[in-house]
N, C-alpha and C. Protein backbone atom coordinates (compact mmCIF):
# COMPACT_ATOMS: atom_id res chain seq x y z
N UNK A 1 -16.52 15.71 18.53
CA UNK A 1 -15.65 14.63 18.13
C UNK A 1 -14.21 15.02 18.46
N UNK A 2 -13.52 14.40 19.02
CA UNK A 2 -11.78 14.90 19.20
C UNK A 2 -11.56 13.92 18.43
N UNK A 3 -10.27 14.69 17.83
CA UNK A 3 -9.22 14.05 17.15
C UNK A 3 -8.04 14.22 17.63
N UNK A 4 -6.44 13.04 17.01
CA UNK A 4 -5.60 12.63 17.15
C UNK A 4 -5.16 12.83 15.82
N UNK A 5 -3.64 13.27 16.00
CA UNK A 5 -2.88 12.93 14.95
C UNK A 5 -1.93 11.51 15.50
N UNK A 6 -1.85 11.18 14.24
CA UNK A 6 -0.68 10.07 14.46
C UNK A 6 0.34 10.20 13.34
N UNK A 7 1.99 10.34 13.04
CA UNK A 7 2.83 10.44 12.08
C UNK A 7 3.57 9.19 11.79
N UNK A 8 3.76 8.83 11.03
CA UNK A 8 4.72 7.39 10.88
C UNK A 8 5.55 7.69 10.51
N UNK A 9 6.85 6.76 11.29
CA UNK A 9 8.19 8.02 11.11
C UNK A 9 8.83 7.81 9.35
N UNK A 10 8.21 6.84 8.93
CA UNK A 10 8.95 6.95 7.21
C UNK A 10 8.32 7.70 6.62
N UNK A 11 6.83 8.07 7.04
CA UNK A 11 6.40 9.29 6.19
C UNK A 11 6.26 10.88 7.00
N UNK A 12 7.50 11.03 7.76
CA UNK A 12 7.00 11.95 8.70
C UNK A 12 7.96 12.72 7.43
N UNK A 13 9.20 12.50 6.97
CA UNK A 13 9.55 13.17 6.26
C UNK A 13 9.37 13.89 5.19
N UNK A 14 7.91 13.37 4.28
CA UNK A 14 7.47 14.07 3.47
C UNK A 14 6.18 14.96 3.78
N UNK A 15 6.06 15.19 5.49
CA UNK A 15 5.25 16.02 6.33
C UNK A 15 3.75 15.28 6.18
N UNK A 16 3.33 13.82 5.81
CA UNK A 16 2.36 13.76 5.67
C UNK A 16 1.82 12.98 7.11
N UNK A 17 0.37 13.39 7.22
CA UNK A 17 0.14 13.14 8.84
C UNK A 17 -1.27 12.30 9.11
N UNK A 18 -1.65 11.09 9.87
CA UNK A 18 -2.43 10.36 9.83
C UNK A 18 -3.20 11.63 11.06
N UNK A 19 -4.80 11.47 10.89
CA UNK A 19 -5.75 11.81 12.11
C UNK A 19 -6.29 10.70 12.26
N UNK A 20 -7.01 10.47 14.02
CA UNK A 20 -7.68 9.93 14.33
C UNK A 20 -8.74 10.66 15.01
N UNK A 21 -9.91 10.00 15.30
CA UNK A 21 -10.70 10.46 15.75
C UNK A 21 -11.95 9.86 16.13
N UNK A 22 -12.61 10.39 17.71
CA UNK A 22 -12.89 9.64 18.60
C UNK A 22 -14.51 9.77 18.24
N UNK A 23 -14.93 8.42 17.89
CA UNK A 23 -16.73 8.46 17.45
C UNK A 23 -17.64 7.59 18.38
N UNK A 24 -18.55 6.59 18.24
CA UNK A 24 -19.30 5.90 18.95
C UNK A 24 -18.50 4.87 18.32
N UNK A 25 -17.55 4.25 18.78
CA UNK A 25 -16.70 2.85 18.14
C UNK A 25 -17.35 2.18 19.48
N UNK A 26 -17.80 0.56 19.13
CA UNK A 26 -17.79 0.04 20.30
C UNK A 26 -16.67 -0.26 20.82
N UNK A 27 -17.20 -0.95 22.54
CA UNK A 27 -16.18 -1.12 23.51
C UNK A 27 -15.35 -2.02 23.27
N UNK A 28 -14.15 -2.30 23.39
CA UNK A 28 -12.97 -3.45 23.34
C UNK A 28 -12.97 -4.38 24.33
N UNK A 29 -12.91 -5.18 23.51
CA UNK A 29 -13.35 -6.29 24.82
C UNK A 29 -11.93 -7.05 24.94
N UNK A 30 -11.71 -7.15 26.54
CA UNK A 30 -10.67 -8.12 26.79
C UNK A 30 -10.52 -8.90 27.98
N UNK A 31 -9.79 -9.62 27.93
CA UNK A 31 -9.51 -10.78 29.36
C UNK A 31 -9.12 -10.31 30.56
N UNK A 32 -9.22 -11.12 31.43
CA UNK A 32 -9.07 -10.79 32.89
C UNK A 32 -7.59 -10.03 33.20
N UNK A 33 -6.65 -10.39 32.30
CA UNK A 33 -5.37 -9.50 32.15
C UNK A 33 -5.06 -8.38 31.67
N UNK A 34 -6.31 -7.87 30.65
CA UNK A 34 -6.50 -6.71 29.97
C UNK A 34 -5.74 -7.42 28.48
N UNK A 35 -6.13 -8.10 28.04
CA UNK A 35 -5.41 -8.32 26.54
C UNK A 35 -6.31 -8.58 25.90
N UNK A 36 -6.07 -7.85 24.27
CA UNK A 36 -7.63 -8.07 23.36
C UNK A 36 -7.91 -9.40 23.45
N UNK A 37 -9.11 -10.03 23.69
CA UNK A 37 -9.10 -11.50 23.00
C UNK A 37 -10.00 -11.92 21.85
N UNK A 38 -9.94 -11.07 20.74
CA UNK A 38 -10.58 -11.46 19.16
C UNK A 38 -10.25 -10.01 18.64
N UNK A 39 -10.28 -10.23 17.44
CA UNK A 39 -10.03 -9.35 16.69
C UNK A 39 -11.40 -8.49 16.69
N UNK A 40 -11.09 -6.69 16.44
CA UNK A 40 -13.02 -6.03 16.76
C UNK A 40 -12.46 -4.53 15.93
N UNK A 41 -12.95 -4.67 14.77
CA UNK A 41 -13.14 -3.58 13.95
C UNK A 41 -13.99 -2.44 14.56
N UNK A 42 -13.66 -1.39 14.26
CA UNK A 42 -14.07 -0.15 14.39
C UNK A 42 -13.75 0.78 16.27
N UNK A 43 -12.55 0.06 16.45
CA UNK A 43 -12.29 0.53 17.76
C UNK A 43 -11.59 1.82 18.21
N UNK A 44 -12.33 3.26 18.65
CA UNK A 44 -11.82 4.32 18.86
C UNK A 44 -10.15 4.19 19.09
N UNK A 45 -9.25 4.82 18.67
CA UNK A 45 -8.24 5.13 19.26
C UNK A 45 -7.62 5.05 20.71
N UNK A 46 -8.75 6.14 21.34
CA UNK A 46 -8.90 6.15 23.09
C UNK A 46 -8.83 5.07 23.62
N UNK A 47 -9.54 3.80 22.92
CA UNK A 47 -9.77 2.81 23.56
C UNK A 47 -8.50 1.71 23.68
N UNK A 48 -7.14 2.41 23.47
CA UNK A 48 -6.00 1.48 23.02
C UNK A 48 -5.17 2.19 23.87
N UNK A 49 -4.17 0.86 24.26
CA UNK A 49 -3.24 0.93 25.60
C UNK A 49 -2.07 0.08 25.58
N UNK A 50 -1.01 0.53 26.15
CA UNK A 50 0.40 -0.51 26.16
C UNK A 50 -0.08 -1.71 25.79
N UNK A 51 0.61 -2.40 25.04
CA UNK A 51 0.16 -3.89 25.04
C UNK A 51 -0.47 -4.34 23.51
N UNK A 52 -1.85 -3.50 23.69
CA UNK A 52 -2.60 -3.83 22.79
C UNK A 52 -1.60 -3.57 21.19
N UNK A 53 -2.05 -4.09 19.73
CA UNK A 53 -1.84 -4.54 18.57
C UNK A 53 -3.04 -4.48 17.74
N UNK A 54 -2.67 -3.64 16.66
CA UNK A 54 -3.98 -3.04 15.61
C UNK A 54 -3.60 -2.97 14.26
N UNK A 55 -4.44 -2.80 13.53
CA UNK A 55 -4.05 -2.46 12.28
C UNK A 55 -5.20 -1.34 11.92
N UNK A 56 -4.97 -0.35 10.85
CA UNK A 56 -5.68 0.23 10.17
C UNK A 56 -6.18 -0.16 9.40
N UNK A 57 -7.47 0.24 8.39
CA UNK A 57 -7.96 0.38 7.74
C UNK A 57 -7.57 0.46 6.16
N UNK A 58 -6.68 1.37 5.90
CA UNK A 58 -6.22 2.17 4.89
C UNK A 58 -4.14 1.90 5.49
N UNK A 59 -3.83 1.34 6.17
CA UNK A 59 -2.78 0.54 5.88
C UNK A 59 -1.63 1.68 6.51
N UNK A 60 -2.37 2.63 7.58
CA UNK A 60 -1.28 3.55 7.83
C UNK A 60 -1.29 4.52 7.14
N UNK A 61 -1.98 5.22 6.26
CA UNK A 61 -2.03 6.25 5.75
C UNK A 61 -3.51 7.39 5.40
N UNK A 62 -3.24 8.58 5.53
CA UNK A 62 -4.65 9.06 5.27
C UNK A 62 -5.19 9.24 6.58
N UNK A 63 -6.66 9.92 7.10
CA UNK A 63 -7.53 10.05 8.08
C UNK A 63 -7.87 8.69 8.72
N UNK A 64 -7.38 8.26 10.15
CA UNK A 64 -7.41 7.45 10.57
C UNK A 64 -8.97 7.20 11.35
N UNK A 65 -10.39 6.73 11.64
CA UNK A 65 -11.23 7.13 12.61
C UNK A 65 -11.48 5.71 13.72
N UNK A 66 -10.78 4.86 13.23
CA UNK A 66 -10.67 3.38 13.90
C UNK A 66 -9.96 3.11 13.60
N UNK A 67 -9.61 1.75 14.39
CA UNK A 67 -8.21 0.94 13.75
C UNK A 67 -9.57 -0.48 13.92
N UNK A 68 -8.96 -1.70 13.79
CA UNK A 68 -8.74 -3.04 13.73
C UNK A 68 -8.08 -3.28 14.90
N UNK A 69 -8.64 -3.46 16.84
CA UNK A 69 -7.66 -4.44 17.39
C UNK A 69 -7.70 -5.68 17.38
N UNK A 70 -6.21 -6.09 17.51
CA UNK A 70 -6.16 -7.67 16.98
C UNK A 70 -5.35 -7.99 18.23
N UNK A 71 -5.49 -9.63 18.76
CA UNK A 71 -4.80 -9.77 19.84
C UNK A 71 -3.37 -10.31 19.07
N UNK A 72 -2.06 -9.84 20.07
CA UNK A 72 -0.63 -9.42 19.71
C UNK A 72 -0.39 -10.95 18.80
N UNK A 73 -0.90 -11.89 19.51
CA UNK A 73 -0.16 -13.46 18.36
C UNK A 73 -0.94 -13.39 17.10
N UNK A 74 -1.88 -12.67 16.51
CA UNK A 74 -2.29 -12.69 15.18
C UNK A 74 -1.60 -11.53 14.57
N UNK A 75 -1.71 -11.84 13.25
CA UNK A 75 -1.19 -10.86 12.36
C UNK A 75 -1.52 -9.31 12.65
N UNK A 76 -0.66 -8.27 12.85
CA UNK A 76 -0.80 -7.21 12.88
C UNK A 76 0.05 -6.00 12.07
N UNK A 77 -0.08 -4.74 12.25
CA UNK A 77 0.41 -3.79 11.89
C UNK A 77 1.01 -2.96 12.88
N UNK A 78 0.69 -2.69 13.77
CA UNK A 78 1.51 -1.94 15.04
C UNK A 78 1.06 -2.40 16.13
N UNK A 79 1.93 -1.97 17.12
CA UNK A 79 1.72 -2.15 18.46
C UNK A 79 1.87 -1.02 19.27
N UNK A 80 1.01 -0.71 20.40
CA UNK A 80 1.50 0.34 21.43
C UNK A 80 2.28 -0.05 22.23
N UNK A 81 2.97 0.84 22.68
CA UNK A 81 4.16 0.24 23.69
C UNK A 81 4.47 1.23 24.78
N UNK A 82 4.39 2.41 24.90
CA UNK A 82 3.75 3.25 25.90
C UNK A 82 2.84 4.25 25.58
N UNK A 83 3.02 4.55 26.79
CA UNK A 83 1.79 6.05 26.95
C UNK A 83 2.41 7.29 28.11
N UNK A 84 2.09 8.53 27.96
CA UNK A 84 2.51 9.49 27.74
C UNK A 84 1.66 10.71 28.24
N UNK A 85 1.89 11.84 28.97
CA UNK A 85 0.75 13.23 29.22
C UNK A 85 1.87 14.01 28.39
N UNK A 86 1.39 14.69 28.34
CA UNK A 86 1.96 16.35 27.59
C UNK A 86 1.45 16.94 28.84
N UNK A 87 2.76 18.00 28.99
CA UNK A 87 2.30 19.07 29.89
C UNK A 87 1.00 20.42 29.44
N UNK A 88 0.07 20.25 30.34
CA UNK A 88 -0.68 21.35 30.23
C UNK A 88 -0.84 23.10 30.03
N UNK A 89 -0.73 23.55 29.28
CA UNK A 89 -0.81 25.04 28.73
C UNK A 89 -1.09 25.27 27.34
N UNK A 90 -0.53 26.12 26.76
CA UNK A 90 -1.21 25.87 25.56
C UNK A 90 -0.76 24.60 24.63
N UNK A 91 -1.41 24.35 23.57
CA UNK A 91 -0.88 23.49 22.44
C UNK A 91 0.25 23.83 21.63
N UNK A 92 1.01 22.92 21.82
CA UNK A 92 2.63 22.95 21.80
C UNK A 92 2.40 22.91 20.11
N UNK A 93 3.25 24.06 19.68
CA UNK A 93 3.71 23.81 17.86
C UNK A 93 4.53 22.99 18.02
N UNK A 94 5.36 22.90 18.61
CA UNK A 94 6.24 20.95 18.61
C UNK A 94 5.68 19.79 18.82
N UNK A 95 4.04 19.87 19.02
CA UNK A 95 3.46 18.60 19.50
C UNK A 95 3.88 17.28 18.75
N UNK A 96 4.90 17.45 17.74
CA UNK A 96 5.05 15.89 16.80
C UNK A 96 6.71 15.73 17.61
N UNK A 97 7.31 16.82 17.73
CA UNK A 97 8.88 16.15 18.45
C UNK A 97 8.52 15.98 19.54
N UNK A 98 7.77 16.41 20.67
CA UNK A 98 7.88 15.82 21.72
C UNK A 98 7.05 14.83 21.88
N UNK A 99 6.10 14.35 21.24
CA UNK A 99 5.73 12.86 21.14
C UNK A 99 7.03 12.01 20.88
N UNK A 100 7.49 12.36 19.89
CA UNK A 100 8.30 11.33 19.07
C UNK A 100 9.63 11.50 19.85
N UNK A 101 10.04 12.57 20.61
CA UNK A 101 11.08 12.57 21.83
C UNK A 101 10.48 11.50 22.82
N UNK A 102 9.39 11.81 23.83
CA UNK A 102 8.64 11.12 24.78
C UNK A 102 8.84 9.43 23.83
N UNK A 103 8.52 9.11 22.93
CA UNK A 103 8.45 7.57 22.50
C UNK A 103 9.65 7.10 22.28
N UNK A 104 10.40 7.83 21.69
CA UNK A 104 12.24 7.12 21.57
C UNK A 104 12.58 7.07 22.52
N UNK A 105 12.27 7.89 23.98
CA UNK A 105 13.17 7.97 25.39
C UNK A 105 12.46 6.33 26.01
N UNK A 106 11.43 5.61 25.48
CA UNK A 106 10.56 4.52 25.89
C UNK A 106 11.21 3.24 25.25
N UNK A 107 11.63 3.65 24.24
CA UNK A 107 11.87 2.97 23.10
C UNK A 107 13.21 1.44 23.26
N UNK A 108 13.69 1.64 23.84
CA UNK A 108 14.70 0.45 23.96
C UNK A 108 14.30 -0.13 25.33
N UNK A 109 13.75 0.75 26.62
CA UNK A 109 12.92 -0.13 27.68
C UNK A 109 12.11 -1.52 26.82
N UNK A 110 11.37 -1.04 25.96
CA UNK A 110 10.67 -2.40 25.52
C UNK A 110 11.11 -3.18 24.29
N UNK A 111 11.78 -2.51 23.57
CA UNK A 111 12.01 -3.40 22.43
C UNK A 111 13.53 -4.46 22.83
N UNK A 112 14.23 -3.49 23.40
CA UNK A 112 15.43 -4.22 23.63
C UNK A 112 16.80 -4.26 23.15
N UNK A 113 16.56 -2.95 22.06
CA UNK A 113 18.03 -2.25 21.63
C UNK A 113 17.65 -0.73 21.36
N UNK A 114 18.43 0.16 20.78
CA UNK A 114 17.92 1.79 21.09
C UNK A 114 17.16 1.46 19.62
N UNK A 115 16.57 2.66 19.34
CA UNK A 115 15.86 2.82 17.83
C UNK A 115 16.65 2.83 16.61
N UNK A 116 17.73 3.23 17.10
CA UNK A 116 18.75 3.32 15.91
C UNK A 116 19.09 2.36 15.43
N UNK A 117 18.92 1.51 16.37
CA UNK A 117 19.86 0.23 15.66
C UNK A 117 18.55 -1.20 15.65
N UNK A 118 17.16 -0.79 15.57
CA UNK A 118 16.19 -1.60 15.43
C UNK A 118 15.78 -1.78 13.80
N UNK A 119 15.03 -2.69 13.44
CA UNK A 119 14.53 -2.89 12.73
C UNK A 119 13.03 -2.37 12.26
N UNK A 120 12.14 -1.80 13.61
CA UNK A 120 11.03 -1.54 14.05
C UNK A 120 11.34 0.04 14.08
N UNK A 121 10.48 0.88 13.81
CA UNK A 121 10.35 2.25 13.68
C UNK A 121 8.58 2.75 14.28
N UNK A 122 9.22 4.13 14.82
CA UNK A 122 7.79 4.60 16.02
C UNK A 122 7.30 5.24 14.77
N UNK A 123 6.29 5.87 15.74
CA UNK A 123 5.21 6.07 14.69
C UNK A 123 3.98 6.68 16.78
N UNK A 124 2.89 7.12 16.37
CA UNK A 124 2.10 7.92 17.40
C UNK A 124 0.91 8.41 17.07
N UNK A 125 0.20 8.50 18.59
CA UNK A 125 -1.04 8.73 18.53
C UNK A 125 -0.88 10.37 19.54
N UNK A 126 -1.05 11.26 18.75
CA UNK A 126 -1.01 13.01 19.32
C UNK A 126 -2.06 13.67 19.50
N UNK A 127 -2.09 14.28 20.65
CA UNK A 127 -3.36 15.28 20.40
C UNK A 127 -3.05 16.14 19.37
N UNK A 128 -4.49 16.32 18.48
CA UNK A 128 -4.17 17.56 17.79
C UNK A 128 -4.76 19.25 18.52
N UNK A 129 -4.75 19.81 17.77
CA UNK A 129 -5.26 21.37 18.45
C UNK A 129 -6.82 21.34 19.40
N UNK A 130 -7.65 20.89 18.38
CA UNK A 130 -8.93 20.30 18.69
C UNK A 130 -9.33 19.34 19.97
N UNK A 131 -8.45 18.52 19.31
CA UNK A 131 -8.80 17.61 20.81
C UNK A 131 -7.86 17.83 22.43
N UNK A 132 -7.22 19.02 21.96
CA UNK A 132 -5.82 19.32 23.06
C UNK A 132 -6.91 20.74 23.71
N UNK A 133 -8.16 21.06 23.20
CA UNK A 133 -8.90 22.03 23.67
C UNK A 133 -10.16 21.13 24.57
N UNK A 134 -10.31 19.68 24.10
CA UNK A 134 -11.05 19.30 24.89
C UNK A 134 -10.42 18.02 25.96
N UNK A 135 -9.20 18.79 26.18
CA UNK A 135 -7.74 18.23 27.63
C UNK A 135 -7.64 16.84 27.12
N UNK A 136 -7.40 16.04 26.27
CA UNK A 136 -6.74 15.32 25.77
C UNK A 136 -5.23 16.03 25.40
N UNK A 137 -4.26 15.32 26.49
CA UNK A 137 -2.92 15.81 26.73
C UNK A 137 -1.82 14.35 26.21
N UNK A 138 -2.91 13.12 25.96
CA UNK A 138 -2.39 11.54 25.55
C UNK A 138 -1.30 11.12 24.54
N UNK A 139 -0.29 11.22 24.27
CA UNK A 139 0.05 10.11 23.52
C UNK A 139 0.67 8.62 23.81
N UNK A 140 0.22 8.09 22.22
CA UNK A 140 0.66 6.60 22.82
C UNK A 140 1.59 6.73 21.58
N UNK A 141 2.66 5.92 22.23
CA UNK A 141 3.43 5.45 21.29
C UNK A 141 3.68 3.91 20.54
N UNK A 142 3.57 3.88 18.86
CA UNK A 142 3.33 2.65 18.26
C UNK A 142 4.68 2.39 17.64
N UNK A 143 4.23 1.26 17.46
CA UNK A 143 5.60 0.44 16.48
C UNK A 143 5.02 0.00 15.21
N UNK A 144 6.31 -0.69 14.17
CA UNK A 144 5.99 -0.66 13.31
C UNK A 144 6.68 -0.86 12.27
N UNK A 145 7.03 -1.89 11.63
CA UNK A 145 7.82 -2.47 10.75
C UNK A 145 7.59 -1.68 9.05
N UNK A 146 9.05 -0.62 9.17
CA UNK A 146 8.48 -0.16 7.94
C UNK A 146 8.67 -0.33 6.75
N UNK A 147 9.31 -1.72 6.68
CA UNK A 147 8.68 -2.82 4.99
C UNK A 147 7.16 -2.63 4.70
N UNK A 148 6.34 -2.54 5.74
CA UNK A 148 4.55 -2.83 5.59
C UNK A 148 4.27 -4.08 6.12
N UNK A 149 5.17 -5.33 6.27
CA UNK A 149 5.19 -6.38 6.51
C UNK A 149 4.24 -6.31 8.06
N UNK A 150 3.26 -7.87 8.40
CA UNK A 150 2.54 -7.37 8.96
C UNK A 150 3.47 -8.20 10.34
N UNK A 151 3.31 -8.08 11.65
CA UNK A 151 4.19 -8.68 12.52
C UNK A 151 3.07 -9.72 13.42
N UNK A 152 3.62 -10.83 14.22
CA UNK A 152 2.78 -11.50 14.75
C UNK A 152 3.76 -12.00 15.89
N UNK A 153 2.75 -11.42 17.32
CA UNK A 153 3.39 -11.20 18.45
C UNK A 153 3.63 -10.33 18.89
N UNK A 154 3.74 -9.98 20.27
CA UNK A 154 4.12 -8.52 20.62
C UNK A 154 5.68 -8.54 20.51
N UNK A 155 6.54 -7.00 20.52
CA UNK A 155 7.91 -6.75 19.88
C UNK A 155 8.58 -6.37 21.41
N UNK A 156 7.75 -6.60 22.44
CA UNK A 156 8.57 -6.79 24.18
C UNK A 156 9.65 -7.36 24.15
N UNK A 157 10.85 -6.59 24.29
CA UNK A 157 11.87 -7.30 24.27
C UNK A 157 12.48 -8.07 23.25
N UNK A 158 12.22 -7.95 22.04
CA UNK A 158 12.58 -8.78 20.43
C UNK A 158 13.70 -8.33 19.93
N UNK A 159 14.84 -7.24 20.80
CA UNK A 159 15.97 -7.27 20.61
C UNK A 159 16.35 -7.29 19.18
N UNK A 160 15.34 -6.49 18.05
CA UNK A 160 15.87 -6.39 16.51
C UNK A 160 14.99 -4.73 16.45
């Protein structure tokens, strides 16, 4: 089984850290453009890409092993907005800043102002040790409104 960490940046400060992890989730199904088209519980991590819009389970917190993808105009909880390699050698003890470096340097390409001055806060999908031994080098980077409030639509360019 590989796993993923993912940190949300309002709770990165009290060091607490979401895992994910990759099981027999079925396949995601989507349109000729690549966009979810229905909502499909129990969808691996792996199986999520720029664009796509999910929610968890447990609301962002705790051992993550699926999310909820939902297509971007229904109600959601985050969105991915890029993706990312880590350089190959060993497993980086910084693996959470240079995700979260790699996603802020992404971060105003799509939203449409820098992070600082957004309303929307990152948040990530990391290899952890485990799954960085079976060359999962991936992160994606998510968004994420951190009222809890759920968002509807993708945040491309939403300039808040």
């Amino acid at each position: 089984m590989r796993g993923r960490t993912t940190t949300i940046a309002a709770i990165l400060a009290s060091g607490a850290m979401l895992t994910g992890c990759s099981g027999n989730a079925p396949a995601l199904e989507r349109d000729g453009s690549g966009q979810i088209v229905e909502v499909q519980s129990g969808i691996d991590v792996f199986e999520l890409q720029p664009g796509d819009c999910f929610s968890t389970d447990d609301g962002g917190s705790g051992e993550v092993t699926s999310v909820k993808a939902i297509p971007c105009a229904e109600p959601h909880r985050f969105e991915v907005y890029h993706e990312f390699e880590l350089p190959d050698g060993d497993f980086p003890a910084d693996v959470d800043q240079q995700a979260l470096t790699g996603c802020d340097a992404q971060f105003q390409a799509f939203v449409g102002v820098p992070n600082n001055q957004s309303k929307y806060e990152i948040s990530y999908f990391a290899p952890t040790s485990a799954s960085w031994a079976a060359d999962d080098r991936l992160v994606s980077c998510l968004l994420f409104d951190p009222t809890g409030a759920e968002m509807t639509g993708s945040l491309s360019q939403v300039g808040q």
